[in-house]
PDB file of N, CA and C in Angstrom:
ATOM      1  N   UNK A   1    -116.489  33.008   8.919  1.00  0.00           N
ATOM      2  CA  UNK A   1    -115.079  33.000   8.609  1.00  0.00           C
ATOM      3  C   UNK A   1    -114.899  32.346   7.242  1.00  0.00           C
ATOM      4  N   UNK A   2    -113.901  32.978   6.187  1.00  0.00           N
ATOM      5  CA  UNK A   2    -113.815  32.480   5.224  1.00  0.00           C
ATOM      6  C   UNK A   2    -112.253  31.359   5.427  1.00  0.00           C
ATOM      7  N   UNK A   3    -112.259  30.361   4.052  1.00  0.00           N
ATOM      8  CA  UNK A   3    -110.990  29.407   3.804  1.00  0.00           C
ATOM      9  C   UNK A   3    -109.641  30.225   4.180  1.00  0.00           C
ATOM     10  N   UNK A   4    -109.842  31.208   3.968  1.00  0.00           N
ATOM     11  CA  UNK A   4    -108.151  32.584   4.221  1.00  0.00           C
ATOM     12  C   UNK A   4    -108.272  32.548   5.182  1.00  0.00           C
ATOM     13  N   UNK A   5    -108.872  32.642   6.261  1.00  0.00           N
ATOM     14  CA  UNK A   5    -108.960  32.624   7.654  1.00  0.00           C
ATOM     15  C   UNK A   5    -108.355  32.080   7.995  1.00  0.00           C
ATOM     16  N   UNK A   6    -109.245  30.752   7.820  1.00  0.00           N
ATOM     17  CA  UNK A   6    -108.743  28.959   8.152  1.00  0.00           C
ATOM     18  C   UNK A   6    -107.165  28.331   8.293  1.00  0.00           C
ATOM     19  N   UNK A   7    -106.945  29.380   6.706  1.00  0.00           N
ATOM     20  CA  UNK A   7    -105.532  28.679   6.565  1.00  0.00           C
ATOM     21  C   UNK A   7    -104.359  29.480   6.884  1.00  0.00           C
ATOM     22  N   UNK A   8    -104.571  30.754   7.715  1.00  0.00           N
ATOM     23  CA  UNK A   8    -104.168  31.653   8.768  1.00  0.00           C
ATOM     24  C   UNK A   8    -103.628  30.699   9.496  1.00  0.00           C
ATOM     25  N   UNK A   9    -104.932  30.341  10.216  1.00  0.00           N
ATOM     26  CA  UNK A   9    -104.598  29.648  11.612  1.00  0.00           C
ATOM     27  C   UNK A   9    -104.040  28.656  11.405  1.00  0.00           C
ATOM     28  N   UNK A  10    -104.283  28.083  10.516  1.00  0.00           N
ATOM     29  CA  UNK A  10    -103.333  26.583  10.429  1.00  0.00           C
ATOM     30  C   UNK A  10    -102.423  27.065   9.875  1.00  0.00           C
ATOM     31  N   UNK A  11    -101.609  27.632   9.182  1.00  0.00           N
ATOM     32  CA  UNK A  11     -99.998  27.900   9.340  1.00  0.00           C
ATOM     33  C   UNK A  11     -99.293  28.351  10.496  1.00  0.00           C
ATOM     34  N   UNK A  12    -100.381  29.364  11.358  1.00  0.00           N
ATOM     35  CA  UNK A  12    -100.084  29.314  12.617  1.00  0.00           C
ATOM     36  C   UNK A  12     -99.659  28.487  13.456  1.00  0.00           C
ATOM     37  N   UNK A  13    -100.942  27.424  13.912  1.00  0.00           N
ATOM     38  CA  UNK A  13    -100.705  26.153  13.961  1.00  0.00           C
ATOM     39  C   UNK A  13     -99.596  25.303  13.931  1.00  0.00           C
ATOM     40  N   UNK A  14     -99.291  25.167  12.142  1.00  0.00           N
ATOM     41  CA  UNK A  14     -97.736  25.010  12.073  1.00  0.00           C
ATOM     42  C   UNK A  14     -96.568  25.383  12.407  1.00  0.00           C
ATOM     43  N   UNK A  15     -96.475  26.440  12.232  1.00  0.00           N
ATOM     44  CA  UNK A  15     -95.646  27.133  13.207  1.00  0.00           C
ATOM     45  C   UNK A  15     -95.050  26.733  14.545  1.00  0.00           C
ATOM     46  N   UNK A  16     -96.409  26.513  15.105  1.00  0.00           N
ATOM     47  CA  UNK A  16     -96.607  26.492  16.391  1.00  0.00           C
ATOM     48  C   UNK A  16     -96.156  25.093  16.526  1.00  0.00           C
ATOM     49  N   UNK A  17     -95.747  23.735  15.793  1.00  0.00           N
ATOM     50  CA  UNK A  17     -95.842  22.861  16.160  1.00  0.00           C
ATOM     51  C   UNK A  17     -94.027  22.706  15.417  1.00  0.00           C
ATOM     52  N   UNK A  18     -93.929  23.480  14.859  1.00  0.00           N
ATOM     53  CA  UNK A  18     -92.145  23.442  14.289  1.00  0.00           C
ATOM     54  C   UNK A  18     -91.492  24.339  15.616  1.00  0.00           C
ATOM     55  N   UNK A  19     -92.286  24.929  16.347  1.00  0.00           N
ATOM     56  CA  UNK A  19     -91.250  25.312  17.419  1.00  0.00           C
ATOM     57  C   UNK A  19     -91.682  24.202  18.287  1.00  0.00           C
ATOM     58  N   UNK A  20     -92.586  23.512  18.230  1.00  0.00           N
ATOM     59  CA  UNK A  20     -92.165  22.593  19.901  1.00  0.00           C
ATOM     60  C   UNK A  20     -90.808  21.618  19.334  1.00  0.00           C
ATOM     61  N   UNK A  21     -91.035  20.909  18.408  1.00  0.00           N
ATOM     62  CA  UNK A  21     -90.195  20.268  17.838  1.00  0.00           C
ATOM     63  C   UNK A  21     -88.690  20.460  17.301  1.00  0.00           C
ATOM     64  N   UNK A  22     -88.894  21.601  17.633  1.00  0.00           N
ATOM     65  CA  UNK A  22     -87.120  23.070  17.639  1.00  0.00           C
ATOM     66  C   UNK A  22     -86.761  22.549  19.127  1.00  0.00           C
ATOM     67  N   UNK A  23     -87.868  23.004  19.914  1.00  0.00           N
ATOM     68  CA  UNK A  23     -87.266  23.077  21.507  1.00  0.00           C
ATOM     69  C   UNK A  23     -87.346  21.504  22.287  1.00  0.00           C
ATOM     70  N   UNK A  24     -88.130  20.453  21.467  1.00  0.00           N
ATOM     71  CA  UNK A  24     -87.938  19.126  22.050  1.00  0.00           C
ATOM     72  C   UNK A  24     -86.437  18.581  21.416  1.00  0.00           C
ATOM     73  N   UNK A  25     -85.861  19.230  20.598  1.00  0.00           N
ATOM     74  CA  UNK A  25     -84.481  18.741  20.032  1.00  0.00           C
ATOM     75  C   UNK A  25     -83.158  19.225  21.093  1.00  0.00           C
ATOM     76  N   UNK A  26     -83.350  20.011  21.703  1.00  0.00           N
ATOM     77  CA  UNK A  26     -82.715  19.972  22.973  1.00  0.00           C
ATOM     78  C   UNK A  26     -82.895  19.254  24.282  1.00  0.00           C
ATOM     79  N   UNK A  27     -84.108  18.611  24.158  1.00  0.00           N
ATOM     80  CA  UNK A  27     -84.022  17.547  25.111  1.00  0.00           C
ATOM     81  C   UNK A  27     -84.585  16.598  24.985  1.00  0.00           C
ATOM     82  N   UNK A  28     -83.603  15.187  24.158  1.00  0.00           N
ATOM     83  CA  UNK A  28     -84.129  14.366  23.294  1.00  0.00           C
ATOM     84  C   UNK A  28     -84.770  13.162  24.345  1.00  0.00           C
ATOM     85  N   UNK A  29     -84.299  13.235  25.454  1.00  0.00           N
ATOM     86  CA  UNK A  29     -84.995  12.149  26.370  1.00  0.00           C
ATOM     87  C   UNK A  29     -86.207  12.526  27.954  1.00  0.00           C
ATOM     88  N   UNK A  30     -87.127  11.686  27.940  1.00  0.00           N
ATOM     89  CA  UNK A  30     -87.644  12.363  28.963  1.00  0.00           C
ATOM     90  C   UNK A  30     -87.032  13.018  30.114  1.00  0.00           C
ATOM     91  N   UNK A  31     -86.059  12.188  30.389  1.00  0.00           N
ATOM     92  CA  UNK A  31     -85.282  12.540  31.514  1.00  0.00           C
ATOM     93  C   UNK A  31     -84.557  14.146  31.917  1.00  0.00           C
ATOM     94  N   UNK A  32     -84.350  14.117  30.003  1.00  0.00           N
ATOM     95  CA  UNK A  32     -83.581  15.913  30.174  1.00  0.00           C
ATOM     96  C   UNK A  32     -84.709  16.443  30.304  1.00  0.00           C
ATOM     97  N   UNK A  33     -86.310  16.343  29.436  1.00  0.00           N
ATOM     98  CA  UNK A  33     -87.349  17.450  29.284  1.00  0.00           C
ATOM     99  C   UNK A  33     -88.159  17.790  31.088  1.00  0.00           C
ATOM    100  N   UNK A  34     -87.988  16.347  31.724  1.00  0.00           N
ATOM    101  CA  UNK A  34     -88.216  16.496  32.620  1.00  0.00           C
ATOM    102  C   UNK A  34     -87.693  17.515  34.172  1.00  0.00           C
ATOM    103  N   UNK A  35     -86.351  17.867  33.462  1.00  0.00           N
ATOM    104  CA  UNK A  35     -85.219  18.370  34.124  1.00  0.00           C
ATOM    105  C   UNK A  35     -85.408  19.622  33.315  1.00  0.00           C
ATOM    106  N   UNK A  36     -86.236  19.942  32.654  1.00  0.00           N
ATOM    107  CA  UNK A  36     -85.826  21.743  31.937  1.00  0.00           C
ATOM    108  C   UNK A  36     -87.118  22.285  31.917  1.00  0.00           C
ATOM    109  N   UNK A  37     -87.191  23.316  32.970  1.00  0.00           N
ATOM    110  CA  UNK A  37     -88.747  23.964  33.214  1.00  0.00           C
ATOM    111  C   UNK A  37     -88.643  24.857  31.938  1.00  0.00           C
ATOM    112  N   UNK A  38     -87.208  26.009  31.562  1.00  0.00           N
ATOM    113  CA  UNK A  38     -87.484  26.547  30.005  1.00  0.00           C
ATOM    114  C   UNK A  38     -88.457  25.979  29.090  1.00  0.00           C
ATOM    115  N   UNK A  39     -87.603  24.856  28.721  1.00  0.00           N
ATOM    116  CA  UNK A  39     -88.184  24.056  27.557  1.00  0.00           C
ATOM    117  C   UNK A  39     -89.504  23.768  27.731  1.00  0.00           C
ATOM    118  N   UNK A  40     -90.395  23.472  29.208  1.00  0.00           N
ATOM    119  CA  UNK A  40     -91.250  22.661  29.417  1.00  0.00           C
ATOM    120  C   UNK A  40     -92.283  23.873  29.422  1.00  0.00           C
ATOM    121  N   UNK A  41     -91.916  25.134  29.372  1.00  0.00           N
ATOM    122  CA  UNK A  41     -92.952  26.060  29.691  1.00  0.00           C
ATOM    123  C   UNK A  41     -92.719  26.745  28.150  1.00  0.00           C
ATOM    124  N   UNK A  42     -92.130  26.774  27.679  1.00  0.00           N
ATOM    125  CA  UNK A  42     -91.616  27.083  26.081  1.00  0.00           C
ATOM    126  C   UNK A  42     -92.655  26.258  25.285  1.00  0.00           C
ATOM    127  N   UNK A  43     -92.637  24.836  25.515  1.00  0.00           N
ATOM    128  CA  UNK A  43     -93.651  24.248  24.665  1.00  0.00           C
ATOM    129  C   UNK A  43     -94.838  24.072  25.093  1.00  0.00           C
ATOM    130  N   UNK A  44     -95.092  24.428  26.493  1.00  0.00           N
ATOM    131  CA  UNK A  44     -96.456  24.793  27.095  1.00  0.00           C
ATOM    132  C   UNK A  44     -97.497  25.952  26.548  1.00  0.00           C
ATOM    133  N   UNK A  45     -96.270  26.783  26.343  1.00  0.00           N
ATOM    134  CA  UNK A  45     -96.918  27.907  25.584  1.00  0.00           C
ATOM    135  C   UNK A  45     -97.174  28.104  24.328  1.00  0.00           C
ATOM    136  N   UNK A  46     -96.565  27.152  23.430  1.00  0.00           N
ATOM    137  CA  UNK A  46     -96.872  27.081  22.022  1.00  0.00           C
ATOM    138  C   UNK A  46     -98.208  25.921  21.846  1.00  0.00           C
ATOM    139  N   UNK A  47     -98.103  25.525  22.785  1.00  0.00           N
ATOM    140  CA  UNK A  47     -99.796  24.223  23.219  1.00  0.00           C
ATOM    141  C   UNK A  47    -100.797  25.398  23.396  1.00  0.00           C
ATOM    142  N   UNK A  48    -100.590  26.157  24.136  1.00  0.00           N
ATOM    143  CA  UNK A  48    -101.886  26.896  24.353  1.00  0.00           C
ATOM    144  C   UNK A  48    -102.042  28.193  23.565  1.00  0.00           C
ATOM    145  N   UNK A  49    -101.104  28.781  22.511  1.00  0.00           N
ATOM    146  CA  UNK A  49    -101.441  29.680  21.628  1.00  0.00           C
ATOM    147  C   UNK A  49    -102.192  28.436  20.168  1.00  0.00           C
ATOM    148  N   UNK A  50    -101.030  27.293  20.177  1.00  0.00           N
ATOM    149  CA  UNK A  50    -102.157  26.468  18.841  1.00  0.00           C
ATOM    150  C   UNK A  50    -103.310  26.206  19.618  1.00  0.00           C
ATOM    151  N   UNK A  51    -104.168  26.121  20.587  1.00  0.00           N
ATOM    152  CA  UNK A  51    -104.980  25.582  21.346  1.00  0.00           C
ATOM    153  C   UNK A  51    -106.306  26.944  20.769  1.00  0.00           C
ATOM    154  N   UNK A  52    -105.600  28.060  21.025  1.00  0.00           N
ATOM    155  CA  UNK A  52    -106.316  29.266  21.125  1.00  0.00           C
ATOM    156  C   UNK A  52    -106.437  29.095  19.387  1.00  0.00           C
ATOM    157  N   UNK A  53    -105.593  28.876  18.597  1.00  0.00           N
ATOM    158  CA  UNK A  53    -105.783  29.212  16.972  1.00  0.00           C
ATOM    159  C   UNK A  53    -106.646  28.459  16.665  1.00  0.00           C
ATOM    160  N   UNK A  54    -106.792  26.964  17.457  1.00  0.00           N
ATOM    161  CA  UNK A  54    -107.990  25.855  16.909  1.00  0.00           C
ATOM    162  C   UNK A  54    -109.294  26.538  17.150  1.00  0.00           C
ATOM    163  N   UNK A  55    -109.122  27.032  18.114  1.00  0.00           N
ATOM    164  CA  UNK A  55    -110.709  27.757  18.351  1.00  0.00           C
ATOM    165  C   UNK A  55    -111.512  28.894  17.390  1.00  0.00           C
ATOM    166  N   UNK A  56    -110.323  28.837  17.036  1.00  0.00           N
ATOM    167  CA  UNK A  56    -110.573  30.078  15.677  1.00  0.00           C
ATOM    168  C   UNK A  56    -111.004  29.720  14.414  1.00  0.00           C
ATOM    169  N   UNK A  57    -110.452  28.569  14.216  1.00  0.00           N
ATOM    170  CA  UNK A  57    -110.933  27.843  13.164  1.00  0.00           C
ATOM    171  C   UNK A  57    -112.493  27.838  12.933  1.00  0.00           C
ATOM    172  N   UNK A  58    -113.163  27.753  11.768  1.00  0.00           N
ATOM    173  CA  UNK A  58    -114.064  28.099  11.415  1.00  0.00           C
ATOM    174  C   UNK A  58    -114.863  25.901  11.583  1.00  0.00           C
ATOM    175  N   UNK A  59    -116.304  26.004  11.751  1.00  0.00           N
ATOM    176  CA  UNK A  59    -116.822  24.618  11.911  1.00  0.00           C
ATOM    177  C   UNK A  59    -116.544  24.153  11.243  1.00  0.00           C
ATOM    178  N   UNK A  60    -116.759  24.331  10.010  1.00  0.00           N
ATOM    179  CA  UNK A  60    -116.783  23.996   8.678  1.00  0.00           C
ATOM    180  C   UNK A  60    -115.256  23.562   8.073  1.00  0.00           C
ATOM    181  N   UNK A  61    -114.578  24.109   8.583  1.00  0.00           N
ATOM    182  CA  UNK A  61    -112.859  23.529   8.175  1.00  0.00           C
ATOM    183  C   UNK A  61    -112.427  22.599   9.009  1.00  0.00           C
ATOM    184  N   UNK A  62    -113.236  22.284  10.337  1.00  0.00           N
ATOM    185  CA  UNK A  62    -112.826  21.604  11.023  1.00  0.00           C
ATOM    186  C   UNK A  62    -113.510  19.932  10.546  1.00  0.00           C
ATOM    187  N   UNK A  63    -115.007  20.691  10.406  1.00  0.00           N
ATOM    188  CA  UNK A  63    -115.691  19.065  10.190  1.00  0.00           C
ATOM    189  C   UNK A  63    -114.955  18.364   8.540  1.00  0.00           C
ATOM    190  N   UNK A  64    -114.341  19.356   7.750  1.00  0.00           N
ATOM    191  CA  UNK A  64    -113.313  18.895   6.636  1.00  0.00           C
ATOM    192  C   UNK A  64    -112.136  17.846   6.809  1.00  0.00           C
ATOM    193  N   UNK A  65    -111.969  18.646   8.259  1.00  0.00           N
ATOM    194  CA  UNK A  65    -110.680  17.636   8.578  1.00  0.00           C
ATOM    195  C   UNK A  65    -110.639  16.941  10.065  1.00  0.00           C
ATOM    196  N   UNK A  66    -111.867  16.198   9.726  1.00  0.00           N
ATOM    197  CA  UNK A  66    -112.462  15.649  11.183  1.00  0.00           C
ATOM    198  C   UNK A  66    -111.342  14.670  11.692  1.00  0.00           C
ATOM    199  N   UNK A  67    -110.571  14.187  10.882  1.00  0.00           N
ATOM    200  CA  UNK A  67    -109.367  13.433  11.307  1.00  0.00           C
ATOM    201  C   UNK A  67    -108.320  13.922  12.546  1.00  0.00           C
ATOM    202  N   UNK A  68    -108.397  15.477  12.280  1.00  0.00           N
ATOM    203  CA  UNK A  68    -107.553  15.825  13.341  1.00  0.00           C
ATOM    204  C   UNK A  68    -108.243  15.979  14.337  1.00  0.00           C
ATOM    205  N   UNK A  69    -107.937  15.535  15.583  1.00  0.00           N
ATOM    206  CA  UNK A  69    -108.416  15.881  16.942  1.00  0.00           C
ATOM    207  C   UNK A  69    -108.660  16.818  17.625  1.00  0.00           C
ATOM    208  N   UNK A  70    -109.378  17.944  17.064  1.00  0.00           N
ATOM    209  CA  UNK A  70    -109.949  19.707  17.163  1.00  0.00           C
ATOM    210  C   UNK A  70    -110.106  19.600  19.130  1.00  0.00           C
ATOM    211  N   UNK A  71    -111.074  18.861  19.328  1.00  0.00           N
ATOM    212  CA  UNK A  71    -111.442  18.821  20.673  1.00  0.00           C
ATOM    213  C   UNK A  71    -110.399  18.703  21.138  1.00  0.00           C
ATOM    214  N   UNK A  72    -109.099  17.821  21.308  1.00  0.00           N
ATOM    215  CA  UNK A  72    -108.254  17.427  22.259  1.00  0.00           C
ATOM    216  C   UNK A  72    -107.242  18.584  22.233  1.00  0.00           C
ATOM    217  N   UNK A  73    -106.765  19.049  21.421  1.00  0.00           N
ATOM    218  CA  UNK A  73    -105.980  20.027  21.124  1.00  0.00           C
ATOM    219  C   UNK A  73    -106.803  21.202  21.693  1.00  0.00           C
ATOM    220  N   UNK A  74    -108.197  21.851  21.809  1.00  0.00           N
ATOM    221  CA  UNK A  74    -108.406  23.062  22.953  1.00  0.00           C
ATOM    222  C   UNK A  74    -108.584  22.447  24.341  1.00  0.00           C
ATOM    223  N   UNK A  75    -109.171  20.864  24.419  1.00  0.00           N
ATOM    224  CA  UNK A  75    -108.940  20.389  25.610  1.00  0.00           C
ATOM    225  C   UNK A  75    -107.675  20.502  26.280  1.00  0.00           C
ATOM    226  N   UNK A  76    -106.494  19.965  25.739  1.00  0.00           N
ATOM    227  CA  UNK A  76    -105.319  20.979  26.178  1.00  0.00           C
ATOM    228  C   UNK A  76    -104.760  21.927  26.863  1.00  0.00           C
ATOM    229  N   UNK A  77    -105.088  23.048  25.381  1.00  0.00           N
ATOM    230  CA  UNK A  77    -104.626  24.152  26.423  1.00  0.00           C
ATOM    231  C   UNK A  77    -105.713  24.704  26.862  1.00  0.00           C
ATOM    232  N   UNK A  78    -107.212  24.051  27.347  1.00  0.00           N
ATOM    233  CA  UNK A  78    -108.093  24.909  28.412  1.00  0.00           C
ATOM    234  C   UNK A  78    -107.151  24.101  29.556  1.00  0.00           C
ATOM    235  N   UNK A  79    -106.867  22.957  29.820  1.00  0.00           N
ATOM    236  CA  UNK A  79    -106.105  22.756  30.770  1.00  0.00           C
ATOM    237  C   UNK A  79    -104.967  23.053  31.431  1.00  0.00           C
ATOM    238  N   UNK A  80    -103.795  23.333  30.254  1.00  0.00           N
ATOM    239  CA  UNK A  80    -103.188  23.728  30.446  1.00  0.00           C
ATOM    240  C   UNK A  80    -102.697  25.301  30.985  1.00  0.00           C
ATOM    241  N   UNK A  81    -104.136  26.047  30.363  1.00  0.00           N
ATOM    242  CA  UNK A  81    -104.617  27.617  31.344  1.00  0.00           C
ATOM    243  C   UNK A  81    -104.981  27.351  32.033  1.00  0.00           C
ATOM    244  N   UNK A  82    -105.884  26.693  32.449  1.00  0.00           N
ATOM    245  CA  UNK A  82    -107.328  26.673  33.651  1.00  0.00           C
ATOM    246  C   UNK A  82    -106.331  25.612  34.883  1.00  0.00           C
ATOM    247  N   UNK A  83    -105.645  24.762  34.915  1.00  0.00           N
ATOM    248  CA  UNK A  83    -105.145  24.171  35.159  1.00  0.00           C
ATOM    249  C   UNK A  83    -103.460  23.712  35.563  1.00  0.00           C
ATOM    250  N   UNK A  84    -102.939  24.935  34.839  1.00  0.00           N
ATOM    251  CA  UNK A  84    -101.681  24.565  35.353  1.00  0.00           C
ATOM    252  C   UNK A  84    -100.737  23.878  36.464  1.00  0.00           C
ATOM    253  N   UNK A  85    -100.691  24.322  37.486  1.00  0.00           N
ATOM    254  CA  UNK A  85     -99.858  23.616  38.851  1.00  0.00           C
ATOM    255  C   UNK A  85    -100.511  21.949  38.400  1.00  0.00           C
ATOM    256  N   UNK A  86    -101.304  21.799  37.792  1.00  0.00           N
ATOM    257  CA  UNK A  86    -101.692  20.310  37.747  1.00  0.00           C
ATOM    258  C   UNK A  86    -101.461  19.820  36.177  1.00  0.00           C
ATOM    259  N   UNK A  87    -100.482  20.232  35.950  1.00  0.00           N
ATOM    260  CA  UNK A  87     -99.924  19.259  34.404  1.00  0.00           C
ATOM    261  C   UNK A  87     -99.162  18.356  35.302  1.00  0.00           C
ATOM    262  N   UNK A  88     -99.552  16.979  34.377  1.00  0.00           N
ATOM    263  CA  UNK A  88     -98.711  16.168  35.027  1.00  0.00           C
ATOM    264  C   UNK A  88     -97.333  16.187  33.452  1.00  0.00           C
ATOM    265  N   UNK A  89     -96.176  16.363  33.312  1.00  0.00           N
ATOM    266  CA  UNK A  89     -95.318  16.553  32.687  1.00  0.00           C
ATOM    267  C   UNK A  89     -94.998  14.952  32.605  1.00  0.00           C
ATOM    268  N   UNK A  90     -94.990  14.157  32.547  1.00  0.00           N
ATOM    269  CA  UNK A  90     -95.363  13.178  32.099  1.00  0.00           C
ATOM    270  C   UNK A  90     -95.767  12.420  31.011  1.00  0.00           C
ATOM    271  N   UNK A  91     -97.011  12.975  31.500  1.00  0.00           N
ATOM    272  CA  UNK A  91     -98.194  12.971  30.496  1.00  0.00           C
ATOM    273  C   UNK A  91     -98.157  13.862  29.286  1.00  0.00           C
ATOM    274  N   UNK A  92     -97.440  15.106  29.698  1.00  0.00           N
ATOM    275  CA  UNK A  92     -97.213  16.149  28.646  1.00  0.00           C
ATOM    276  C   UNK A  92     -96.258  15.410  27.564  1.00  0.00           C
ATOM    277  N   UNK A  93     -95.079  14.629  27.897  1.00  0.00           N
ATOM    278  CA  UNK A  93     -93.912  14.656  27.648  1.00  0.00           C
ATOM    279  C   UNK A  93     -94.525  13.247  26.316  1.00  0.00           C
ATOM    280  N   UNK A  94     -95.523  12.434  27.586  1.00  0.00           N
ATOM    281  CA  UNK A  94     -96.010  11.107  26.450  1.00  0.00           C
ATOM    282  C   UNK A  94     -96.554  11.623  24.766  1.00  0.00           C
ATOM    283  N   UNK A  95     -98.028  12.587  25.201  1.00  0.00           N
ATOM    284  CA  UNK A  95     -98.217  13.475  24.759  1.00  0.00           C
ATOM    285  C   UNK A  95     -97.529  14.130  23.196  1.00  0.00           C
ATOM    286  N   UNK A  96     -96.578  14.398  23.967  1.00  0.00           N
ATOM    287  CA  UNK A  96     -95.384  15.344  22.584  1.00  0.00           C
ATOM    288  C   UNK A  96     -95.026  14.038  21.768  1.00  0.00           C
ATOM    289  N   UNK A  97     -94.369  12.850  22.073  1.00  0.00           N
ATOM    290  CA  UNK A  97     -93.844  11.840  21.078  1.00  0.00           C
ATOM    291  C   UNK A  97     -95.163  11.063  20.822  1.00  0.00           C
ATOM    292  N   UNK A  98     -96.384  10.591  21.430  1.00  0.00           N
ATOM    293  CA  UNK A  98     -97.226  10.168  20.732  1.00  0.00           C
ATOM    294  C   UNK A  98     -97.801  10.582  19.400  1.00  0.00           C
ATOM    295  N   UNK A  99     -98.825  11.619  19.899  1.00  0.00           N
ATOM    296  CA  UNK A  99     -99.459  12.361  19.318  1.00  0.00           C
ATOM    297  C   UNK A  99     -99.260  13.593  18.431  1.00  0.00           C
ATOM    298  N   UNK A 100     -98.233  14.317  18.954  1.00  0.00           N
ATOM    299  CA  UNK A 100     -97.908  15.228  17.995  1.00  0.00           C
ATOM    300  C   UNK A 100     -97.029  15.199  16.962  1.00  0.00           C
ATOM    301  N   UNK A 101     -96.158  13.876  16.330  1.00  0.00           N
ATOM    302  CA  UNK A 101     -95.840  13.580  15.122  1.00  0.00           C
ATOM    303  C   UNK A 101     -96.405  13.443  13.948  1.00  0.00           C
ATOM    304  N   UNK A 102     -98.018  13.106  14.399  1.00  0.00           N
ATOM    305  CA  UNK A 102     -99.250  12.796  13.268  1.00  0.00           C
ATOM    306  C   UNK A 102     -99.539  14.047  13.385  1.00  0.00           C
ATOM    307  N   UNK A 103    -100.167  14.878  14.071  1.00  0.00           N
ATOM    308  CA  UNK A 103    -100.516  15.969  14.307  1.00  0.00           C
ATOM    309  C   UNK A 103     -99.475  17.330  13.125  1.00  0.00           C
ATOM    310  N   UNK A 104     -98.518  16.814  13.461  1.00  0.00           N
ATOM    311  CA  UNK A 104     -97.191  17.863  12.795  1.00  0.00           C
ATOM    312  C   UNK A 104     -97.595  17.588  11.289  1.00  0.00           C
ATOM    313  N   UNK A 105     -97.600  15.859  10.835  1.00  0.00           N
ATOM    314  CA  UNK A 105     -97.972  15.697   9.022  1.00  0.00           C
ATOM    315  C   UNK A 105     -99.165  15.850   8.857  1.00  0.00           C
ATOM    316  N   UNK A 106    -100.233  16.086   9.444  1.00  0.00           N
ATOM    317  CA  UNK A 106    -101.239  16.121   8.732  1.00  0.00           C
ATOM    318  C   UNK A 106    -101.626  17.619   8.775  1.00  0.00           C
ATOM    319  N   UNK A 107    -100.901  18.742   9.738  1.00  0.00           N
ATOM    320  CA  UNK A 107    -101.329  19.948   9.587  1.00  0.00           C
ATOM    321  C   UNK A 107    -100.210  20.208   8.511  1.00  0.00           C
ATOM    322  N   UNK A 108     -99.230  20.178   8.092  1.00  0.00           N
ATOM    323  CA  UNK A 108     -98.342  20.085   6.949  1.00  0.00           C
ATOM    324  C   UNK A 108     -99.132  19.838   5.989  1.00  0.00           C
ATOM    325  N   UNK A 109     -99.284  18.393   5.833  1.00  0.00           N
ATOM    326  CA  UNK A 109    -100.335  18.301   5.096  1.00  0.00           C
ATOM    327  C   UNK A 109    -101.264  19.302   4.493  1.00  0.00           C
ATOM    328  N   UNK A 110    -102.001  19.730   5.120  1.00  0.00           N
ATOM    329  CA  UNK A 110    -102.572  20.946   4.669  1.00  0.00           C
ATOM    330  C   UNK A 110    -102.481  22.081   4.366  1.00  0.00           C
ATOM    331  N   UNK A 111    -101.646  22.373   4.764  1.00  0.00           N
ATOM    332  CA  UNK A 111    -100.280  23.575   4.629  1.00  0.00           C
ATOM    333  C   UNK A 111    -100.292  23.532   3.095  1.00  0.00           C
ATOM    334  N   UNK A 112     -99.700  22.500   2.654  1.00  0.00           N
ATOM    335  CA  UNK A 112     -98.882  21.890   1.377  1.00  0.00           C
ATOM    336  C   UNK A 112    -100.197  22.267   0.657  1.00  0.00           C
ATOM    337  N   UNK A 113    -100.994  21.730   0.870  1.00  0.00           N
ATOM    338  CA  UNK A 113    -102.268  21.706  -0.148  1.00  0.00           C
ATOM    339  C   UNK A 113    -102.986  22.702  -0.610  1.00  0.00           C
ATOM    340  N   UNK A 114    -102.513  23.542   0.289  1.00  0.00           N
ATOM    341  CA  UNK A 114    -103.388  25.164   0.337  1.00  0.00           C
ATOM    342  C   UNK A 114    -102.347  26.104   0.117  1.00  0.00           C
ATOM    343  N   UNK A 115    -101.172  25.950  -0.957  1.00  0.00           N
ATOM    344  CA  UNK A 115    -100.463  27.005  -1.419  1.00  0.00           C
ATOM    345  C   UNK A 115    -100.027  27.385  -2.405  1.00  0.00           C
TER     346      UNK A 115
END
């Protein structure tokens, strides 16, 4: 796979991470996200199409940007396929405000850099 590839998928990626953050703005507290299967299966599914784009990614772009967490992000959504009835939404919900704010600037990040 060549760098054009790469940076396919990671705008994809991006993409993929400006719609969870579209559809977590309708439910700004756990309490609503917890209460909205839409939303919760809306951003379930944008977890496991970026999940599927990481895999696509080429080794070599990944070991570039060893900072981002490649493994945890297909760990994810293999779980989140292989696994469903057992998301704990919770955990999903911790998940979205932990981790995926860094996740959002540093694939930006690269975005920015590669255009």
């Amino acid at each position: 796979m060549n760098e054009r590839d790469d940076l396919v998928y990671i705008k994809h990626i991006n993409d993929n991470l400006t719609a969870i953050f579209t559809f977590l703005q309708t439910t700004d507290t756990k309490e609503k996200f917890t209460k909205n299967f839409l939303i919760q299966n809306a951003i379930m599914y944008q977890l496991m199409i970026m999940g599927e784009a990481v895999k696509n990614l080429s080794s070599e772009f990944r070991k570039n940007h060893i900072y981002i967490p490649w493994s945890d992000i297909t760990g994810l959504r293999d779980k989140l396929i292989h696994h469903y009835f057992g998301t704990d939404i919770n955990i999903l919900w911790d998940t979205l405000q932990k981790d995926l704010p860094e996740l959002r600037k540093n694939i930006a990040e690269i975005v920015k850099n590669n255009q």
